[in-house]
Protein backbone atom coordinates (compact mmCIF):
# COMPACT_ATOMS: atom_id res chain seq x y z
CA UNK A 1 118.65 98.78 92.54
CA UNK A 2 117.27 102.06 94.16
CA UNK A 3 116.25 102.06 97.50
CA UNK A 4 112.24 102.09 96.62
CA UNK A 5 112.68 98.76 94.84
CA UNK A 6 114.13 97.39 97.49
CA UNK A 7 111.90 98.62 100.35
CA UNK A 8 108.95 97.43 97.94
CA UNK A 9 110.65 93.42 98.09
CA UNK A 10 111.14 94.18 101.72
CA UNK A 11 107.69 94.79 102.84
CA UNK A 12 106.20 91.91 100.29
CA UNK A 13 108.65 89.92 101.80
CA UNK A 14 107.81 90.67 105.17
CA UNK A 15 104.37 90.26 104.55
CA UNK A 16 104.64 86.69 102.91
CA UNK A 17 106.34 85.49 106.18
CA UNK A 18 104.26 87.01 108.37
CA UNK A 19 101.24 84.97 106.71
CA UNK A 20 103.55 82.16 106.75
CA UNK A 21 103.72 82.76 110.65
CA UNK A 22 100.23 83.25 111.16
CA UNK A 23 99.00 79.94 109.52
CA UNK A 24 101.37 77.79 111.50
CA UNK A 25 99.98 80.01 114.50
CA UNK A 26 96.22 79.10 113.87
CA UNK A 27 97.71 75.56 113.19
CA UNK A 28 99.71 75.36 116.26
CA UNK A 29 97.17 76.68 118.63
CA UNK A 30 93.97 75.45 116.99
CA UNK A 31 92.60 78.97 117.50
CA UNK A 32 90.16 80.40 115.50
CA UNK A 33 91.63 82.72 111.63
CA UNK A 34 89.95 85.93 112.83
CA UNK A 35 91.42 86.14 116.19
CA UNK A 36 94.74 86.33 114.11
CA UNK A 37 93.13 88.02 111.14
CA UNK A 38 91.39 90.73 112.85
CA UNK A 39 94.70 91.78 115.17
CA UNK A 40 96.79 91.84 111.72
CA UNK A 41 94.17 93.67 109.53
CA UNK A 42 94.34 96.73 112.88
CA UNK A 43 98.04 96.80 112.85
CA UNK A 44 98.08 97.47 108.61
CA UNK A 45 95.79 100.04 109.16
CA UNK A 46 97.33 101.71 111.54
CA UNK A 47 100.63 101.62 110.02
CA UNK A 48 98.57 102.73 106.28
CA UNK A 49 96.80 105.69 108.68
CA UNK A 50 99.83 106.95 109.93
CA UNK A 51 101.88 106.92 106.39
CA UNK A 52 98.81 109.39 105.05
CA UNK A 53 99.03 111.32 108.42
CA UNK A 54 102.96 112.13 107.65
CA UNK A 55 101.98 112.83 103.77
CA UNK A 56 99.83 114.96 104.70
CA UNK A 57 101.52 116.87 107.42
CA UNK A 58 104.97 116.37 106.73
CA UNK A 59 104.93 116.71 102.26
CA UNK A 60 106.16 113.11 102.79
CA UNK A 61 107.45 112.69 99.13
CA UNK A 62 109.20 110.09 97.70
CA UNK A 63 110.85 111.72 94.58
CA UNK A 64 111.90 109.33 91.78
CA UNK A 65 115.72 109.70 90.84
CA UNK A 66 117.56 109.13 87.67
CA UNK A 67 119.73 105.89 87.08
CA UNK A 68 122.79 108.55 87.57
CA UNK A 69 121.02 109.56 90.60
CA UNK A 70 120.15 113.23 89.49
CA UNK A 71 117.18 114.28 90.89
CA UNK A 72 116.85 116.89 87.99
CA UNK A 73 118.47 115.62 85.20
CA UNK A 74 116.38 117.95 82.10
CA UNK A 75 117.77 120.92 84.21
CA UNK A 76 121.20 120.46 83.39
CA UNK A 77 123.37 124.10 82.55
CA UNK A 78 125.20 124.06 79.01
């Protein structure tokens, strides 16, 4: 498994039990789904905002490797 697969499953799994916690949270407290919605929906954009802000700055890249882990593996001397 590389490591982008398994940050992917991270993050979906984070975010499954995160809406897990926030329905037992508007359960719990009997408050209303946007005053957890609306909190939730900031803090993805934020976090979305500032990935694009290091792309762009940074040449945040995530560069796909080879089973063998070769970054370049056509560019391999005879």
């Amino acid at each position: 498994m590389d490591r982008s697969t398994f940050w992917t499953g991270y993050f979906v799994y984070a975010v499954i039990q995160g809406m897990i916690i926030m329905a037992r949270l508007v359960k719990l407290i009997e408050i209303s789904w946007w005053l957890v919605f609306i909190p939730t929906f900031l803090i993805l954009l934020y976090g979305f905002s500032v990935i694009i802000y290091l792309k762009l700055t940074c040449n945040l890249r995530i560069e796909k490797t080879t089973e063998t882990g070769n970054k370049n593996e056509h560019e391999k001397t005879i």
